[in-house]
C-alpha atoms as a PDB file:
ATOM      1  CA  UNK A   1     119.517  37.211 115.978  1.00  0.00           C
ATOM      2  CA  UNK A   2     116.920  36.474 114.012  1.00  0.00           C
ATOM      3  CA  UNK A   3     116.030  36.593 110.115  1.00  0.00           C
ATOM      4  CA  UNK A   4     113.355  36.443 107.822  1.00  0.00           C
ATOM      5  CA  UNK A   5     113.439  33.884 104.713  1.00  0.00           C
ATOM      6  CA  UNK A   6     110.964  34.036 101.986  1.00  0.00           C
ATOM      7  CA  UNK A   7     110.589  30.975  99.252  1.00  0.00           C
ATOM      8  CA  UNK A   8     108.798  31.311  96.072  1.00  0.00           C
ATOM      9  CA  UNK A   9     108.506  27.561  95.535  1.00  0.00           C
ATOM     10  CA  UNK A  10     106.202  27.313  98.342  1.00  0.00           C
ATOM     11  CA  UNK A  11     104.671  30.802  98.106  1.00  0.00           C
ATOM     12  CA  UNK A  12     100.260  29.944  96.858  1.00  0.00           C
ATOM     13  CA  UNK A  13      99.699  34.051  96.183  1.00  0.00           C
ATOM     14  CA  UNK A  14      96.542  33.386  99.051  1.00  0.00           C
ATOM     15  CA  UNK A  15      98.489  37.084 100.967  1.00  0.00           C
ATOM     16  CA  UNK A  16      97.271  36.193 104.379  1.00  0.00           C
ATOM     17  CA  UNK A  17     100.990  37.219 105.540  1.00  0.00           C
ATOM     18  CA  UNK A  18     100.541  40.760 103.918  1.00  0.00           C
ATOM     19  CA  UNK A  19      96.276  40.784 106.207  1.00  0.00           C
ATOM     20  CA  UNK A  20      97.965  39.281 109.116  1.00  0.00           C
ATOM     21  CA  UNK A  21     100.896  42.962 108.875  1.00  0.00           C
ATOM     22  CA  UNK A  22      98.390  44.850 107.911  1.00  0.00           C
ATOM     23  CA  UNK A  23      96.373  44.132 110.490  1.00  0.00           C
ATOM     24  CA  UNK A  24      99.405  43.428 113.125  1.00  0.00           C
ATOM     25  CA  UNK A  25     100.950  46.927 112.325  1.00  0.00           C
ATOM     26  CA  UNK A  26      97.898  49.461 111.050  1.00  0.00           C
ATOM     27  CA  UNK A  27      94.773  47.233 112.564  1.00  0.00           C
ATOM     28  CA  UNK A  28      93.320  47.363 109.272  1.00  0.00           C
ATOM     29  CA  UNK A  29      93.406  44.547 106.758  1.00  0.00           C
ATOM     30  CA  UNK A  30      94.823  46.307 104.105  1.00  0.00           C
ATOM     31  CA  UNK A  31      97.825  44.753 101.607  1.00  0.00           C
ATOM     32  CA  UNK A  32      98.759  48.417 100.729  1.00  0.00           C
ATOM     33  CA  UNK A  33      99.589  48.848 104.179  1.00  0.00           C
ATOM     34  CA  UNK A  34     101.846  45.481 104.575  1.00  0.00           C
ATOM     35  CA  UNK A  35     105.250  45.074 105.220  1.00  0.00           C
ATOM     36  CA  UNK A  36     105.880  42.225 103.334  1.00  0.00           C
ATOM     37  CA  UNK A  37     104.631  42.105  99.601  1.00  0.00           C
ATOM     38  CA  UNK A  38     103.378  38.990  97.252  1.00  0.00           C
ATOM     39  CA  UNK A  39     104.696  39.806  93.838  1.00  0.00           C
ATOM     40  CA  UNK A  40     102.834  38.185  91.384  1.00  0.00           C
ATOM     41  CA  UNK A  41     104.444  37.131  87.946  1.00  0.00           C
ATOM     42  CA  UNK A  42     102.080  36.384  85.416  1.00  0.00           C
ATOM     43  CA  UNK A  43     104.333  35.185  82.229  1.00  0.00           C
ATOM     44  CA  UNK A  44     106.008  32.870  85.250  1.00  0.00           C
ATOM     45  CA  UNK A  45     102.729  31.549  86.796  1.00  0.00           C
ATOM     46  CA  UNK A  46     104.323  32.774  90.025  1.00  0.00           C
ATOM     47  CA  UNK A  47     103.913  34.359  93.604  1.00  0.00           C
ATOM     48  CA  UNK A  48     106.903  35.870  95.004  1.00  0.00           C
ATOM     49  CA  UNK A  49     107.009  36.749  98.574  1.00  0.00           C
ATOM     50  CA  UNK A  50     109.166  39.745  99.020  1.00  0.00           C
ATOM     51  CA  UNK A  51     110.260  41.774 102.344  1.00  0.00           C
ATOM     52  CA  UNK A  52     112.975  43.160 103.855  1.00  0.00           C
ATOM     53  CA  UNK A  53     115.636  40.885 104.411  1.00  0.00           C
ATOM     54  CA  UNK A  54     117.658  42.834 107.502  1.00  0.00           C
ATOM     55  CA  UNK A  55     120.617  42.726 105.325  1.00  0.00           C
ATOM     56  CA  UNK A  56     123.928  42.476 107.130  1.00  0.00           C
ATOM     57  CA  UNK A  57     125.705  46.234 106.428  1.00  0.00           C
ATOM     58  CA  UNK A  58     122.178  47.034 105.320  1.00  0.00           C
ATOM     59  CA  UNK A  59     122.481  49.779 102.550  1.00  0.00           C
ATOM     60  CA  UNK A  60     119.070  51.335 103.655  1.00  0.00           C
ATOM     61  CA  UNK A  61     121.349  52.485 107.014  1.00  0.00           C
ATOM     62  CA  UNK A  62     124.398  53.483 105.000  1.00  0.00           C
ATOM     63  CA  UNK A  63     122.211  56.251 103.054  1.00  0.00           C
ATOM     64  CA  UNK A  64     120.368  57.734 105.800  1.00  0.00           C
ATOM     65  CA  UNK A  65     121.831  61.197 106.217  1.00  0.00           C
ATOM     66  CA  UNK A  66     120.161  61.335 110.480  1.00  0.00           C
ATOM     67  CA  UNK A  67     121.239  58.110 111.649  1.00  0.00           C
ATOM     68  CA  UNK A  68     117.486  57.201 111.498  1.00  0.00           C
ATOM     69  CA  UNK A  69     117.845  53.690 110.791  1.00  0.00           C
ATOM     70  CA  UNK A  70     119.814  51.313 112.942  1.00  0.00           C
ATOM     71  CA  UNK A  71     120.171  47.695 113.855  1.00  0.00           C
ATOM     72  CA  UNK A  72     118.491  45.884 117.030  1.00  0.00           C
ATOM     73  CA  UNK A  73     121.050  44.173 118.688  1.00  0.00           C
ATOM     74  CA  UNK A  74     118.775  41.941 120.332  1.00  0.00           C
ATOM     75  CA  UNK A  75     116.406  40.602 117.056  1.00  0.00           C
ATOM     76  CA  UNK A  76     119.181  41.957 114.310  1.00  0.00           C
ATOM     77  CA  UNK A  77     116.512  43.608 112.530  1.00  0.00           C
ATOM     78  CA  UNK A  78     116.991  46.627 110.931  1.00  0.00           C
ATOM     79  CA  UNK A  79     114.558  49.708 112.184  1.00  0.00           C
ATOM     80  CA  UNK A  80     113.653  52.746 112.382  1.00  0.00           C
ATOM     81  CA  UNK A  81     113.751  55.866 114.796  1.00  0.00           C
ATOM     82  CA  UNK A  82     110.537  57.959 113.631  1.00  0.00           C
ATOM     83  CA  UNK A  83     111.949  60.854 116.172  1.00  0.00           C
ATOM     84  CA  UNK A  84     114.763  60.954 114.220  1.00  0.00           C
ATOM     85  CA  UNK A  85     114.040  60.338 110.261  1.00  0.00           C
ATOM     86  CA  UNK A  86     113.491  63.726 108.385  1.00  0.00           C
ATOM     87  CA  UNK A  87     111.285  62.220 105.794  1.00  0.00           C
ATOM     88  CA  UNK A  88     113.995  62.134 102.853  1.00  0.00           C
ATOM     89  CA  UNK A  89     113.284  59.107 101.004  1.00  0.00           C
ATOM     90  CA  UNK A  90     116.588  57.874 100.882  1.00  0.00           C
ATOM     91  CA  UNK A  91     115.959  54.746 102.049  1.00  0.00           C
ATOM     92  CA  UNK A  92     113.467  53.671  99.839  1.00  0.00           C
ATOM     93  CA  UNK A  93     115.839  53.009  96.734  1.00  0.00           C
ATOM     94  CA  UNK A  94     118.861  52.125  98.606  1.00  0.00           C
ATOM     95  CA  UNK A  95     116.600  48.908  99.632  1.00  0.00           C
ATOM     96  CA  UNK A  96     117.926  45.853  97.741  1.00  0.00           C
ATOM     97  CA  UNK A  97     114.106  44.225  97.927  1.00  0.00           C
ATOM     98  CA  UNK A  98     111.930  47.535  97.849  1.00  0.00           C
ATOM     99  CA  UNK A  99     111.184  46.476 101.198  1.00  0.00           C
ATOM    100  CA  UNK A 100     111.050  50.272 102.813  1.00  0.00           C
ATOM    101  CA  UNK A 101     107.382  52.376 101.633  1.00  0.00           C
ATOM    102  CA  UNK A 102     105.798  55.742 102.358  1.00  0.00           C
ATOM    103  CA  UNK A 103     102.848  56.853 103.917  1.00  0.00           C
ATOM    104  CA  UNK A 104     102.211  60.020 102.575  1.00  0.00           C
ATOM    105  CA  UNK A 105      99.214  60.442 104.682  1.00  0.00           C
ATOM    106  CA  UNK A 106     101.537  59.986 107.972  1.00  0.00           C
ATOM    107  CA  UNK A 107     104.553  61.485 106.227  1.00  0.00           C
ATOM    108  CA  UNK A 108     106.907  59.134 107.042  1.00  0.00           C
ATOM    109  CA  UNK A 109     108.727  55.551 105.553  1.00  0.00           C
ATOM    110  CA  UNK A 110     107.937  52.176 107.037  1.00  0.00           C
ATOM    111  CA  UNK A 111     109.278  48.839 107.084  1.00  0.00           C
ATOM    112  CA  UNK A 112     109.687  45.661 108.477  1.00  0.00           C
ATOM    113  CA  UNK A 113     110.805  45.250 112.044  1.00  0.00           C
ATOM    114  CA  UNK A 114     110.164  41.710 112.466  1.00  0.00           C
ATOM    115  CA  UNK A 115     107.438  42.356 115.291  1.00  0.00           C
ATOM    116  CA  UNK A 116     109.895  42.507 117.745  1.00  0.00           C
ATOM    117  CA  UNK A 117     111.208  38.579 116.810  1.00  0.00           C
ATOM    118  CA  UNK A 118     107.774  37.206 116.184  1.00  0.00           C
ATOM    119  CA  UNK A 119     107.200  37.605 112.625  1.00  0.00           C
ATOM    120  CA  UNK A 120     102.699  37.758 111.981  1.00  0.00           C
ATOM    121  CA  UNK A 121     103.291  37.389 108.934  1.00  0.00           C
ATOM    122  CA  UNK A 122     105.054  33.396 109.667  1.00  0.00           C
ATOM    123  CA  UNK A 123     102.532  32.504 111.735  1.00  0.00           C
ATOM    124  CA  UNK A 124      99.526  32.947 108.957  1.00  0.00           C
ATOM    125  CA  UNK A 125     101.834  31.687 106.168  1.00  0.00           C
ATOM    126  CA  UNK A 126     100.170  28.108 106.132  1.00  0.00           C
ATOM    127  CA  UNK A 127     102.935  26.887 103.253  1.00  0.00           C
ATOM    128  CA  UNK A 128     106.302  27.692 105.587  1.00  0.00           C
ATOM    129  CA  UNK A 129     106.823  30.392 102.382  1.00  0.00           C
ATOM    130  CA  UNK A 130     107.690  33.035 104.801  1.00  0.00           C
ATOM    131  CA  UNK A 131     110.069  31.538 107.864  1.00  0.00           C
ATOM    132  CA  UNK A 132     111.467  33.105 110.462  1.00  0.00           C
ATOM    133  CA  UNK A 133     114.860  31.300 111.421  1.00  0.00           C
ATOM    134  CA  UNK A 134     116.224  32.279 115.217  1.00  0.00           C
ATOM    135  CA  UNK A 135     120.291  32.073 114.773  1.00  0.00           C
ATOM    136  CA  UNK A 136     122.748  32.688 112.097  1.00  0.00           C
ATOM    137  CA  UNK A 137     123.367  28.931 111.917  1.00  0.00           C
ATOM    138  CA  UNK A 138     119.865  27.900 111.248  1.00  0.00           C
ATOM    139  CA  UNK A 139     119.706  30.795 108.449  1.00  0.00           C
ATOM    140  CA  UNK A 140     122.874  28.886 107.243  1.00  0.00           C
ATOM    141  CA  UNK A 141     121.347  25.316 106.854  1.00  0.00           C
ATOM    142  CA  UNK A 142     118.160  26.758 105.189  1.00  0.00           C
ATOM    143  CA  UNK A 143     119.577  28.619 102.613  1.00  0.00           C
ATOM    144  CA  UNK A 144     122.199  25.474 101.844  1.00  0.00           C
ATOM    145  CA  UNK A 145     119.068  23.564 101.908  1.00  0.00           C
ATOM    146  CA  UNK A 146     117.505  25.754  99.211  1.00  0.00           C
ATOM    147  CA  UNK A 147     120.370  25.962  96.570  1.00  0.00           C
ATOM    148  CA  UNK A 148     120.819  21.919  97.523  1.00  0.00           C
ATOM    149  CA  UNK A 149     117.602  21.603  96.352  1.00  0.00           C
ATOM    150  CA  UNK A 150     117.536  23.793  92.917  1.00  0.00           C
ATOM    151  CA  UNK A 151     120.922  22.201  91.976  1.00  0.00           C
ATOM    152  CA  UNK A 152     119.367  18.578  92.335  1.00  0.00           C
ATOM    153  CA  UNK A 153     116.353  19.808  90.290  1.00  0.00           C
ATOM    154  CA  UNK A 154     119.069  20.946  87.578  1.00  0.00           C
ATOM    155  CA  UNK A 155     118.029  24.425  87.535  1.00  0.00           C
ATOM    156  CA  UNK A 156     121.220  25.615  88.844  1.00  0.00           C
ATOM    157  CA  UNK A 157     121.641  28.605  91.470  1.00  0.00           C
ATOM    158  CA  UNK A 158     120.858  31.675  90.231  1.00  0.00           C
ATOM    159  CA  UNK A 159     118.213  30.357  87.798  1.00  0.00           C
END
């Protein structure tokens, strides 16, 4: 199962990740209409790539009142069941990473779903800012890699 890891240190703010969903998902190229968001920080000097993460007990799923969103056993990421979401909203503040939208000219909430375990939005992130890692264990090593890395620079974990 599969997961999606986003790094700010590598992140330029150039948002072909957010064209390439856009495009992959709506056939537009439209950022408004991306699944995964660059968050730009100005008093940092910062990009942020943000999406959703496919949390493991994902909260998103806990608050949906239909049973509308579920996991995929096959890519672990978390979707949704159109037929079956009644358009409450729910979701969209229970997300950890504001990952979940509306379109209110569809009427309905949309997300991530990892295009079915190949990720557009990796393959046009030219910096490896956005990665899509295949198992559990290679999720592990990157994100030991990552706090390995911000400890040796002295900036300490959650800094």
């Amino acid at each position: 199962m599969g997961k999606l890891v986003f790094d700010a240190n590598l992140c330029t703010g150039c948002r072909a990740c957010e064209l390439a969903c856009s495009f992959k998902k709506e056939e537009v190229f439209s950022p408004t209409k991306s699944r995964v968001r660059v968050v730009k920080i100005d008093e940092e000097g910062v990009d942020v790539p943000v999406g959703c993460e496919h949390c493991d007990d994902a909260p998103c799923i806990a608050v949906c009142p239909v049973d509308a969103l579920y996991e995929d056993v096959e890519t672990g990421a978390v979707l949704i069941n159109h037929d079956t979401c009644i358009g409450c909203r729910l979701c969209i503040p229970a997300c950890p990473f504001a990952a979940i939208s509306h379109d209110p000219v569809a009427k309905r909430v949309y997300k991530c779903d990892m295009c079915h375990g190949e990720p557009e939005c990796v393959k046009w992130c030219f910096t490896g800012a956005i990665k899509y890692l295949e198992s559990l264990e290679e999720y592990t090593r990157e994100k030991r890699k990552v706090i390995a890395e911000k400890v040796s620079e002295g900036t300490g974990v959650g800094q």
